[in-house]
N, C-alpha and C. Protein backbone atom coordinates (compact mmCIF):
# COMPACT_ATOMS: atom_id res chain seq x y z
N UNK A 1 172.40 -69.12 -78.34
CA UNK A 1 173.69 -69.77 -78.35
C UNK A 1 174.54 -69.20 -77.22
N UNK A 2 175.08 -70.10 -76.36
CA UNK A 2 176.04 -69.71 -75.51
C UNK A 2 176.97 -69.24 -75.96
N UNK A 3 177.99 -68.42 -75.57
CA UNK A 3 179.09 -67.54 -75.89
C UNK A 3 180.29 -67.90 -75.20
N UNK A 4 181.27 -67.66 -76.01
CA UNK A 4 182.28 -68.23 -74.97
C UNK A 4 183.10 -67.64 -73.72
N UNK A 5 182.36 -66.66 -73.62
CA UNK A 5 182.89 -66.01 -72.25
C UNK A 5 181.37 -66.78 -71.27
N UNK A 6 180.28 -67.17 -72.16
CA UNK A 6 179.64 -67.96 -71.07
C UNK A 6 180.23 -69.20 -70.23
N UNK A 7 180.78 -70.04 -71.16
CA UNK A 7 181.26 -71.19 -71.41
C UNK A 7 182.36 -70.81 -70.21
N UNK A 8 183.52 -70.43 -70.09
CA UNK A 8 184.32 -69.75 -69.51
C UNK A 8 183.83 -69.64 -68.18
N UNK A 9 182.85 -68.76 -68.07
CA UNK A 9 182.17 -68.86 -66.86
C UNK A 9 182.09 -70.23 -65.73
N UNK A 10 180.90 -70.34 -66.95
CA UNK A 10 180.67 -72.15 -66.20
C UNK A 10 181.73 -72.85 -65.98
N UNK A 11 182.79 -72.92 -66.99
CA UNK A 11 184.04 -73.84 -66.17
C UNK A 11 184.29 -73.53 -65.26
N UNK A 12 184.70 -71.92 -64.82
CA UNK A 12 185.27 -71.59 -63.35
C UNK A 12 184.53 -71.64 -62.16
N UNK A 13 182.98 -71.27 -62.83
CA UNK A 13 182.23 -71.73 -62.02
C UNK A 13 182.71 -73.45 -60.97
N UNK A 14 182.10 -74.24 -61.93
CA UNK A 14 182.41 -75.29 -61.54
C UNK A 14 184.05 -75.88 -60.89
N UNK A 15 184.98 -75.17 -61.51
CA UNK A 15 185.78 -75.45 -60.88
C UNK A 15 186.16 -74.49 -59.21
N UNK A 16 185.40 -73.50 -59.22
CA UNK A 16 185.26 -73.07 -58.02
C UNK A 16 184.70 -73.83 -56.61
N UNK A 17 183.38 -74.62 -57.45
CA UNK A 17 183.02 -75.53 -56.41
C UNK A 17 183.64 -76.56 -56.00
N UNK A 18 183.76 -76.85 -57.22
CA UNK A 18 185.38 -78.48 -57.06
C UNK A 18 186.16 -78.27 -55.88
N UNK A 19 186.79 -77.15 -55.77
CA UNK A 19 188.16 -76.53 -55.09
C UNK A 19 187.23 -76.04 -53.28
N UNK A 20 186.07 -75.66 -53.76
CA UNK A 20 185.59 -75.50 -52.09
C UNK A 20 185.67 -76.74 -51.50
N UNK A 21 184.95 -77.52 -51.99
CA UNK A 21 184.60 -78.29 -51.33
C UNK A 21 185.32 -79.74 -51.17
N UNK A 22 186.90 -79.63 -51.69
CA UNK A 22 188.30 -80.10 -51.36
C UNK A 22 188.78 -79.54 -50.65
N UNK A 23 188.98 -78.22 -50.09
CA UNK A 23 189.01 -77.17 -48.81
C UNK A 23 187.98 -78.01 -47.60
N UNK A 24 187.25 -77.96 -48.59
CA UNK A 24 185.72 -78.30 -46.78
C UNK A 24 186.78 -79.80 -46.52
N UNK A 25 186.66 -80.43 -47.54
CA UNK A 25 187.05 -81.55 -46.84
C UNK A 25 188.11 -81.94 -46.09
N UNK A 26 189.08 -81.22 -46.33
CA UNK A 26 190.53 -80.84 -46.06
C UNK A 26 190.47 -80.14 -44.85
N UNK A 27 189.83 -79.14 -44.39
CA UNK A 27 189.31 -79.24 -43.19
C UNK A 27 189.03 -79.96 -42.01
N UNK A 28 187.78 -80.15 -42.94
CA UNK A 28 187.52 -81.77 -41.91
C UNK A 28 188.48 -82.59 -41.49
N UNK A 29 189.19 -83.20 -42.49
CA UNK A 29 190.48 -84.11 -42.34
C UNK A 29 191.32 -83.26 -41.10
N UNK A 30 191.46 -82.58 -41.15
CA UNK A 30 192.49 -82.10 -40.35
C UNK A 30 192.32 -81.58 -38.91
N UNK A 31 190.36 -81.42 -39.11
CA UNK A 31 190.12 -81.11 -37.34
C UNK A 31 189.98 -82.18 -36.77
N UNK A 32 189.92 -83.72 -37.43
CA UNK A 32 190.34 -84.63 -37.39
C UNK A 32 191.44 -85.03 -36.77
N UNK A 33 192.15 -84.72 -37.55
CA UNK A 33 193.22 -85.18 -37.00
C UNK A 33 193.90 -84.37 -35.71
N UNK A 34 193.72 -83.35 -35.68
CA UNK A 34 194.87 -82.61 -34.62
C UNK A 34 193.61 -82.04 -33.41
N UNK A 35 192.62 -83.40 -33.22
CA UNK A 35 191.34 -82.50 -32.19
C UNK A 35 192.07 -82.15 -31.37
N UNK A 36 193.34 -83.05 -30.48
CA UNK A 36 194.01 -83.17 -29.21
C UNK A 36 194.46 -81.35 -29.53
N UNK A 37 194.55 -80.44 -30.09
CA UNK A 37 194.59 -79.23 -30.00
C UNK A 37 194.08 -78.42 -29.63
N UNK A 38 192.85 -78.58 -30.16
CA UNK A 38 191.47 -77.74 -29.23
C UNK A 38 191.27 -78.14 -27.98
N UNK A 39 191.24 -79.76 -27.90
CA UNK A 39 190.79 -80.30 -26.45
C UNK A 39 191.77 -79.65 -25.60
N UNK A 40 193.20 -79.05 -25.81
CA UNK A 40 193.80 -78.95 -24.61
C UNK A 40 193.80 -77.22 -24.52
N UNK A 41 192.80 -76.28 -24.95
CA UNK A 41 192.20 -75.39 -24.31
C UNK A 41 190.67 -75.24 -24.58
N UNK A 42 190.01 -76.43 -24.69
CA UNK A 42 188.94 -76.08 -23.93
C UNK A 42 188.22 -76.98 -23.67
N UNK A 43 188.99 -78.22 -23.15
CA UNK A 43 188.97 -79.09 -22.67
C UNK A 43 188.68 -79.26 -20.60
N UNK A 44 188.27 -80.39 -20.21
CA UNK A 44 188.69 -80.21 -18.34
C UNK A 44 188.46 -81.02 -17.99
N UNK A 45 189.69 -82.24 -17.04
CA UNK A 45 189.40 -83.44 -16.67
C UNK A 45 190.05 -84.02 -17.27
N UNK A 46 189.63 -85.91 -17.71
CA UNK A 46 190.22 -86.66 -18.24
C UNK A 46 190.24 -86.09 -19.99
N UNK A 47 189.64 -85.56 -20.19
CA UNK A 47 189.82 -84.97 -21.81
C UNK A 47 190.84 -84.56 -22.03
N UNK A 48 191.26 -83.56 -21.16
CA UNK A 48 192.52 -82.79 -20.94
C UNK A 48 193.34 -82.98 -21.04
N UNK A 49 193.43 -84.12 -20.02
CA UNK A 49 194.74 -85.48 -19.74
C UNK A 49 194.88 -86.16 -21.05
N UNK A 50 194.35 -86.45 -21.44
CA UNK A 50 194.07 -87.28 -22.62
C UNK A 50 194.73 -86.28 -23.97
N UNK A 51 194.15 -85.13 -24.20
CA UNK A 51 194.82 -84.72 -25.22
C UNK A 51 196.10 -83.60 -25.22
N UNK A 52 196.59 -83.74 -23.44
CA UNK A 52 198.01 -83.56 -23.21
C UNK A 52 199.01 -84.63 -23.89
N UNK A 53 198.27 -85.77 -22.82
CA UNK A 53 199.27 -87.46 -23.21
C UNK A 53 199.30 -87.43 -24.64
N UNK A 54 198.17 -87.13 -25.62
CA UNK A 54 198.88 -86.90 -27.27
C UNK A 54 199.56 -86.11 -27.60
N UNK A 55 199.34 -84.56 -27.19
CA UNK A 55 199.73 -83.89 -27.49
C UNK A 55 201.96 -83.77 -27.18
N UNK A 56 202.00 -84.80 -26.51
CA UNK A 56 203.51 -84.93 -25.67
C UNK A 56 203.75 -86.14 -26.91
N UNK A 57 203.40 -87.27 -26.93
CA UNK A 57 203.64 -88.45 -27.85
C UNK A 57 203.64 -87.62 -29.23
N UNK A 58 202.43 -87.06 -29.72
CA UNK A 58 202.71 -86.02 -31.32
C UNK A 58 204.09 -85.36 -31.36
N UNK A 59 204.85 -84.62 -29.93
CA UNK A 59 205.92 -83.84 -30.23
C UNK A 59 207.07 -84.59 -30.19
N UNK A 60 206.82 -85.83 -29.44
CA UNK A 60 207.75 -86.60 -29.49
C UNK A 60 208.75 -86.34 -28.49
N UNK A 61 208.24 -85.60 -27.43
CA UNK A 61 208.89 -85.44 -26.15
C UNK A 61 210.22 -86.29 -25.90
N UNK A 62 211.43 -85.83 -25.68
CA UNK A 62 212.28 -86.37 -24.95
C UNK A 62 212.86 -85.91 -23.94
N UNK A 63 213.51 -86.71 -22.98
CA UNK A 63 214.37 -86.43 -22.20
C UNK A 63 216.11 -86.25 -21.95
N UNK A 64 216.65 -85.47 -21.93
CA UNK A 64 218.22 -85.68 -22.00
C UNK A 64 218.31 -86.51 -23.64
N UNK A 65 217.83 -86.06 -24.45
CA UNK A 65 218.25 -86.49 -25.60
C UNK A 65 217.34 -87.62 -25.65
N UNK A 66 216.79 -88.73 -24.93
CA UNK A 66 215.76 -89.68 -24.98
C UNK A 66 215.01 -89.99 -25.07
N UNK A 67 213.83 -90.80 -26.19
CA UNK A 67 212.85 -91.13 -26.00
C UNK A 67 211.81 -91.62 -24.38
N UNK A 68 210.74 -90.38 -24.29
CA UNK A 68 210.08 -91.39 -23.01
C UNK A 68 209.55 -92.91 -23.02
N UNK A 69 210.22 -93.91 -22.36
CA UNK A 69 209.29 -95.31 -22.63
C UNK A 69 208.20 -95.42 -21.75
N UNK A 70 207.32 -96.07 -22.07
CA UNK A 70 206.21 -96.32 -21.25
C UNK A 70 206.34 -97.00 -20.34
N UNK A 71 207.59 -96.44 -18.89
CA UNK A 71 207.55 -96.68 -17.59
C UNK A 71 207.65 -95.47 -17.18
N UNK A 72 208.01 -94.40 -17.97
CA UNK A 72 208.34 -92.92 -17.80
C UNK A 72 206.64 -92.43 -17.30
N UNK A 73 206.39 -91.84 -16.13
CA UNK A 73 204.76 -91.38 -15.57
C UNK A 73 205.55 -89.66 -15.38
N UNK A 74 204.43 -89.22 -15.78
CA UNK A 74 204.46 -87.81 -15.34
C UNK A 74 203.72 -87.26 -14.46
N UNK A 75 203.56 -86.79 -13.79
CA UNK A 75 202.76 -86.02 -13.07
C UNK A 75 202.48 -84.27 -13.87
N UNK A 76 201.21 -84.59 -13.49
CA UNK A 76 200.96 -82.98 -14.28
C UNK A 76 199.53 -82.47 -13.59
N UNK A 77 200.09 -80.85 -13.48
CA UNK A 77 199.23 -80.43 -12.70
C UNK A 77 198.25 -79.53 -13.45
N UNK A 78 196.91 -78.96 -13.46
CA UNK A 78 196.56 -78.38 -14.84
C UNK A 78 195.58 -77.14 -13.86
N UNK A 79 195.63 -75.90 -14.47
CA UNK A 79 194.67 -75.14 -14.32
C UNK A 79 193.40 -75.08 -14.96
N UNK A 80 192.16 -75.43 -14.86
CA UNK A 80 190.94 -74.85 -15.98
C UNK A 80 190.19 -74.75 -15.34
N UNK A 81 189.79 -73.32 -15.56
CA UNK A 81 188.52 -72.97 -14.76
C UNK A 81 188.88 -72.76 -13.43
N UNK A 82 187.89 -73.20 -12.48
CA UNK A 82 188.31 -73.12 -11.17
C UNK A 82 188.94 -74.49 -10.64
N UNK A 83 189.35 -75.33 -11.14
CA UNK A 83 189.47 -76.69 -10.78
C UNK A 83 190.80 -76.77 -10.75
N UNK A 84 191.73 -77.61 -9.79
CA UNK A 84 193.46 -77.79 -10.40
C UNK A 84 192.99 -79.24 -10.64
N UNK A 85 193.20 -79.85 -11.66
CA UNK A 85 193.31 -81.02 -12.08
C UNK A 85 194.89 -82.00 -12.27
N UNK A 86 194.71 -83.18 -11.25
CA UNK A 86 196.24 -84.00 -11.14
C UNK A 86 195.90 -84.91 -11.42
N UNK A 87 196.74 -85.51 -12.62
CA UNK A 87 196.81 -86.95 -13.56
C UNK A 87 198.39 -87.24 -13.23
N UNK A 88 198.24 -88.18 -13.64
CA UNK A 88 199.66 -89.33 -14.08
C UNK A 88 199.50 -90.02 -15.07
N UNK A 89 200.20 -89.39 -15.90
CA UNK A 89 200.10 -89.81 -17.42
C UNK A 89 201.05 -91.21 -17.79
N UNK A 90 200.79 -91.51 -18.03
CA UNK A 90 201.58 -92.64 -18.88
C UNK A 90 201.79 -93.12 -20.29
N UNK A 91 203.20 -92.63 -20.54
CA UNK A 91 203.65 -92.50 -22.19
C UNK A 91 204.16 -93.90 -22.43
């Protein structure tokens, strides 16, 4: 006969796994969502560019108090590696 500190067990057991693997997924979801983070250090090239231009639209960049509209181009100059990399972004 199981005991109830067995019983006990097994619930937490199981609810231990429950809870990992809502973590794992929660994870996932989220390297998901915010890749443009990683890409912009260890990223080079159009990747770069690419998860700058999000990374500026995510913060919601303004100017003098203003939203940038998409006639607003930036120029941006980037170090990685040995390379200087120049885009013109467009928000």
């Amino acid at each position: 006969m199981v005991g109830v500190s067995d019983l006990a067990i097994q619930t937490l057991e199981k609810r231990y796994i429950a809870e990992v693997e809502a973590n794992e997924t929660t994870i996932e979801s989220l390297k998901a969502q915010y890749f443009f983070l990683r890409d912009l250090i260890s990223e080079s090239g159009d990747k770069l560019v690419s998860a700058v231009e999000h990374y500026l639209k995510w913060l919601e960049f303004q100017i003098n108090g203003k939203s940038m509209g998409s006639e607003l181009l930036i120029l941006i100059i980037l170090f990685n590696g040995y390379f200087w990399h120049k885009a013109v972004i467009s928000l």
